[in-house]
N, C-alpha and C. Protein backbone atom coordinates (compact mmCIF):
# COMPACT_ATOMS: atom_id res chain seq x y z
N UNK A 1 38.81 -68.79 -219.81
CA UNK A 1 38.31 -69.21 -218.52
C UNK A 1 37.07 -70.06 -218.77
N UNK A 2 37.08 -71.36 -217.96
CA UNK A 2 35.69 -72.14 -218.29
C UNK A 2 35.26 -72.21 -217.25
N UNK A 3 33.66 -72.17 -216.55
CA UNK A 3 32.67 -72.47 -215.41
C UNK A 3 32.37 -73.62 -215.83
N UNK A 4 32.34 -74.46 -215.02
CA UNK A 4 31.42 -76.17 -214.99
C UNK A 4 30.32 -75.65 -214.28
N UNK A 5 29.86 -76.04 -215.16
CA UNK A 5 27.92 -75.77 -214.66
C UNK A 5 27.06 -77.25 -214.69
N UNK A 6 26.63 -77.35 -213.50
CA UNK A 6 25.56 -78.34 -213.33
C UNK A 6 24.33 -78.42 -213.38
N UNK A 7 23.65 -78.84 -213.72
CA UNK A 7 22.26 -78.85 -213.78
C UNK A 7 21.49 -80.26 -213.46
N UNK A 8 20.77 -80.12 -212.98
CA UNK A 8 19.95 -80.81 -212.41
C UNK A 8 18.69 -81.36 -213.50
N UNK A 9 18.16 -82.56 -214.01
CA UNK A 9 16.92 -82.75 -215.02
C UNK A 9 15.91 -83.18 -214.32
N UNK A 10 14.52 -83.40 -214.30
CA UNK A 10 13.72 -83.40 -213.56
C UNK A 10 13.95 -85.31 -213.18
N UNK A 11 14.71 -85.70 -214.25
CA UNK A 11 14.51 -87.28 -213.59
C UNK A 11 15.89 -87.14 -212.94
N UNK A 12 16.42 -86.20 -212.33
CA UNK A 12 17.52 -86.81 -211.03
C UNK A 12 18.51 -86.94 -211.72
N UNK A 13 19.19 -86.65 -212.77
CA UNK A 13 20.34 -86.77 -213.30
C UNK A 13 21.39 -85.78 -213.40
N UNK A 14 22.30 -85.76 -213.66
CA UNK A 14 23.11 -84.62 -213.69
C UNK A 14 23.84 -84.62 -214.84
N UNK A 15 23.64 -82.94 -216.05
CA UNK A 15 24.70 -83.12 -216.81
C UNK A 15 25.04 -81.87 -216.89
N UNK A 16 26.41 -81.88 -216.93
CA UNK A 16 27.76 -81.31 -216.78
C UNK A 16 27.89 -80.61 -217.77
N UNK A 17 27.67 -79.06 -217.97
CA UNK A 17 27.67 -78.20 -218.77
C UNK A 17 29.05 -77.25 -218.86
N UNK A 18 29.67 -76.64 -219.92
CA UNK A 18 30.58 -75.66 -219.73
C UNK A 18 30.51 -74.24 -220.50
N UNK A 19 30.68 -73.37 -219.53
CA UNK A 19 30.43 -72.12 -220.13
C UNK A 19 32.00 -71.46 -220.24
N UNK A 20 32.04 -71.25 -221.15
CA UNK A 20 33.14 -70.57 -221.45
C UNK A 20 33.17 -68.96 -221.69
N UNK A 21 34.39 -68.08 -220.59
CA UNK A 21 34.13 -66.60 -219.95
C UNK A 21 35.31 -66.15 -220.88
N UNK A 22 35.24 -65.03 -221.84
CA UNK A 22 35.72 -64.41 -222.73
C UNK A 22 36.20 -62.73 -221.60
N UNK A 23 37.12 -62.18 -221.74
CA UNK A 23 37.82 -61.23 -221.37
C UNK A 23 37.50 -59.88 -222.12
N UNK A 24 37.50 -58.89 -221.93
CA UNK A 24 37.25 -58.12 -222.83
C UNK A 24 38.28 -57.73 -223.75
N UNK A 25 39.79 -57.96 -223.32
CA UNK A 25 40.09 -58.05 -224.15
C UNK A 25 40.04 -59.01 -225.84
N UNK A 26 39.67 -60.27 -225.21
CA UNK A 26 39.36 -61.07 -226.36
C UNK A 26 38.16 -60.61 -226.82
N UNK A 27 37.22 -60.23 -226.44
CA UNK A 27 36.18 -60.07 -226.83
C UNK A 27 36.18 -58.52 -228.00
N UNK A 28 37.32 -57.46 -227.45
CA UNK A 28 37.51 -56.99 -228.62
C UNK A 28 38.25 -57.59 -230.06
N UNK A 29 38.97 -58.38 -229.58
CA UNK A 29 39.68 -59.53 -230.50
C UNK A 29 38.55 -60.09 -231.54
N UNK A 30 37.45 -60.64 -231.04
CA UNK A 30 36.42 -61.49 -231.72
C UNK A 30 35.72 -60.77 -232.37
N UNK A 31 35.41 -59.14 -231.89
CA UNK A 31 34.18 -58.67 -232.31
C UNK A 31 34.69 -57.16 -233.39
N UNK A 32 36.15 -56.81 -233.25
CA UNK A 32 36.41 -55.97 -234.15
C UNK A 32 36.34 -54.83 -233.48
N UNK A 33 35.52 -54.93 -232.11
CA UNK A 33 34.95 -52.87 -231.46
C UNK A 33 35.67 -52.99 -230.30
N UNK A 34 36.12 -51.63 -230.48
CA UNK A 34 36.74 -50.77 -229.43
C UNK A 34 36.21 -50.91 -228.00
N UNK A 35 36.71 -51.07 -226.72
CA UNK A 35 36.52 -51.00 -225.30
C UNK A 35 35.32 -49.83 -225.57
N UNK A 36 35.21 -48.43 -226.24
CA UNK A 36 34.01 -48.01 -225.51
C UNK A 36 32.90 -47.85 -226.84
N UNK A 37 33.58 -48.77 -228.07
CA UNK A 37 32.01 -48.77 -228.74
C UNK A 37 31.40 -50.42 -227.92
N UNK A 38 31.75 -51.14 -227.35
CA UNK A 38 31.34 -52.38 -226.70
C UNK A 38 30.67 -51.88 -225.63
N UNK A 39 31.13 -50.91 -224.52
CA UNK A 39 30.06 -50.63 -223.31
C UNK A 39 28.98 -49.30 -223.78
N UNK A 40 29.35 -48.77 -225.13
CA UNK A 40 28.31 -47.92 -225.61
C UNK A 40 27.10 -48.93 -226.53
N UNK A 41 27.14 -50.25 -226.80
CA UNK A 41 26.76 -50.58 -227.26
C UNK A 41 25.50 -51.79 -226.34
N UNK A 42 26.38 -51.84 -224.87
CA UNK A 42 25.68 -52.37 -223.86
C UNK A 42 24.43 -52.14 -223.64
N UNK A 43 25.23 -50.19 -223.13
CA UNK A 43 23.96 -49.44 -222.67
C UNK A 43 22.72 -49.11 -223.86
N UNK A 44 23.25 -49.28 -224.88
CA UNK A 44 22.16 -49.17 -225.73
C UNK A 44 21.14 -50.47 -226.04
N UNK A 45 21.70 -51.45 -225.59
CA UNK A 45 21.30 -52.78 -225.42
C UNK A 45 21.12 -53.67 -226.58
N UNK A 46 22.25 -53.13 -227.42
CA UNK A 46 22.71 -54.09 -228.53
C UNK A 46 23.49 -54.97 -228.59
N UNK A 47 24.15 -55.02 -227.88
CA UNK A 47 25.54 -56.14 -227.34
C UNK A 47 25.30 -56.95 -226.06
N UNK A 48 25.86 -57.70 -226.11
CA UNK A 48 25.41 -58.87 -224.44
C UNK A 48 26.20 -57.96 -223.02
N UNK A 49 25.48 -58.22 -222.77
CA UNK A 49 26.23 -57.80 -221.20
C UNK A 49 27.10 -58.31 -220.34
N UNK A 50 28.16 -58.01 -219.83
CA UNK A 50 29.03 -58.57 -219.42
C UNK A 50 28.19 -59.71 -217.91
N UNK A 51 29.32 -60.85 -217.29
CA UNK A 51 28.73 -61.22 -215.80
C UNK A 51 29.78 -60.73 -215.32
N UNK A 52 29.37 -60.53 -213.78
CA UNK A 52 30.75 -59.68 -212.86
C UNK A 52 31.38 -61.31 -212.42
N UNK A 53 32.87 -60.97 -212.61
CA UNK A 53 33.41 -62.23 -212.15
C UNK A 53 34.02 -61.94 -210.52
N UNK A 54 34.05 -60.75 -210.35
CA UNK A 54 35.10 -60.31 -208.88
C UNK A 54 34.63 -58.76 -208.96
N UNK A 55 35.02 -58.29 -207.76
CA UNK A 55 34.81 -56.86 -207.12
C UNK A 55 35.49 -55.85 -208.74
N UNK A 56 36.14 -56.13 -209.46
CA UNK A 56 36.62 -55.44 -210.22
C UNK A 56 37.44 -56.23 -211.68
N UNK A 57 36.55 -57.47 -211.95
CA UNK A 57 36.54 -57.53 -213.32
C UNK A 57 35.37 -58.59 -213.89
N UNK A 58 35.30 -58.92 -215.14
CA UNK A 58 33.75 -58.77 -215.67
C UNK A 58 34.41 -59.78 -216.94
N UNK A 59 33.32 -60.51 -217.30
CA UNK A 59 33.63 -61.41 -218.33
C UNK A 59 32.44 -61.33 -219.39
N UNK A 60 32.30 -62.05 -220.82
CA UNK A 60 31.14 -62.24 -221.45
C UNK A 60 30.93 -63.88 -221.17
N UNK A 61 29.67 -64.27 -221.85
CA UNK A 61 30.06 -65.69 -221.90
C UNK A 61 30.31 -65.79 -223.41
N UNK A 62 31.27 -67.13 -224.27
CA UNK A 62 31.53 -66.88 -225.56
C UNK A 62 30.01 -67.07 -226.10
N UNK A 63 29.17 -67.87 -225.60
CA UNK A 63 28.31 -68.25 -226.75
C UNK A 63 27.48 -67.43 -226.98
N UNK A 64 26.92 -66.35 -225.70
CA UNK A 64 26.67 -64.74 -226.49
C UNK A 64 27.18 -64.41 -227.23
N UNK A 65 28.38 -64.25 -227.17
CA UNK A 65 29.07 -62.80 -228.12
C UNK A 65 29.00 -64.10 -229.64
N UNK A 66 29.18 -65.38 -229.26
CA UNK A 66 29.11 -65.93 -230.59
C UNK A 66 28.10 -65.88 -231.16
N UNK A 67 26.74 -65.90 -230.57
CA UNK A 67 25.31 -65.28 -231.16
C UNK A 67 25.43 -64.24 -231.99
N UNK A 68 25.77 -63.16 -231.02
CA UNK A 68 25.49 -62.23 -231.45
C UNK A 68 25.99 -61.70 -232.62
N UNK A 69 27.46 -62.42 -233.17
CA UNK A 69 28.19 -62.06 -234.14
C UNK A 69 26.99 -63.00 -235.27
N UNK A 70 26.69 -64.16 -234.67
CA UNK A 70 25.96 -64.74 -236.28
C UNK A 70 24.54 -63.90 -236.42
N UNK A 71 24.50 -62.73 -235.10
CA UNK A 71 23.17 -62.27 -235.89
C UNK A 71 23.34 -60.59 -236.82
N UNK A 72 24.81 -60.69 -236.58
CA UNK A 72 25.09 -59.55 -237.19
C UNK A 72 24.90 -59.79 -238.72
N UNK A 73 25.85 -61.08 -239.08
CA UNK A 73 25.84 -61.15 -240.47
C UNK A 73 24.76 -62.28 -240.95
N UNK A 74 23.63 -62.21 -240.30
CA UNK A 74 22.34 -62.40 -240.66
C UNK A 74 21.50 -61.36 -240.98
N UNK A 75 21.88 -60.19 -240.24
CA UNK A 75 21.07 -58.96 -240.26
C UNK A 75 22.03 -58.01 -241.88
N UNK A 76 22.99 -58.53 -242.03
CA UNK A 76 23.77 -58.48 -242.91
C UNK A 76 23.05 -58.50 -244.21
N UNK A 77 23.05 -60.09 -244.22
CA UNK A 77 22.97 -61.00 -245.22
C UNK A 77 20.68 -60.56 -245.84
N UNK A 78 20.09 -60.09 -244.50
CA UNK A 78 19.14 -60.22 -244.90
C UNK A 78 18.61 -58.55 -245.74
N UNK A 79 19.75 -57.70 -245.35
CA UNK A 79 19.25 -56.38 -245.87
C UNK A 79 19.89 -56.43 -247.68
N UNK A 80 21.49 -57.59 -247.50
CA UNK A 80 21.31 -57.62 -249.14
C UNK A 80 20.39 -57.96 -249.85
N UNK A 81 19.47 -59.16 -249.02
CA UNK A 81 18.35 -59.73 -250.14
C UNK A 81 16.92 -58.90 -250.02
N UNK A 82 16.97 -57.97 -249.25
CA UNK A 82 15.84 -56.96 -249.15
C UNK A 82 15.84 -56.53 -250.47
């Protein structure tokens, strides 16, 4: 799912942004964790938080969860060279 997002720049222009809305199912797809290590991981406030898309379902945006995966294996990468 993609949102076109607009934004406004202070000189009057407009550019045309896209956010792209990940499912939870994909989002277990991308990230390897289970439906309730992902909302146990919410509330602990280690993982991105979902946006509500409708009365009863919920999306990520990708470029969180894509963050968040490069800060995993940064946090990775930095305890090998500890």
């Amino acid at each position: 799912m993609t949102i076109d997002r607009i934004r406004s720049s202070n000189m009057g222009t407009d550019n045309s942004t896209k956010i792209n809305i990940l499912r939870r199912g994909r989002v277990q797809e991308r990230t390897g964790l289970s439906r309730s290590t992902i909302y146990d991981r919410i509330k602990d406030g280690t993982f991105p938080k979902p946006i509500q898309l409708g009365p009863r379902s919920v999306g990520w945006v990708e470029s969180e969860i894509e963050d968040w995966l490069i800060e995993c294996v940064q946090n990775r990468d930095a305890e090998q060279n500890a």
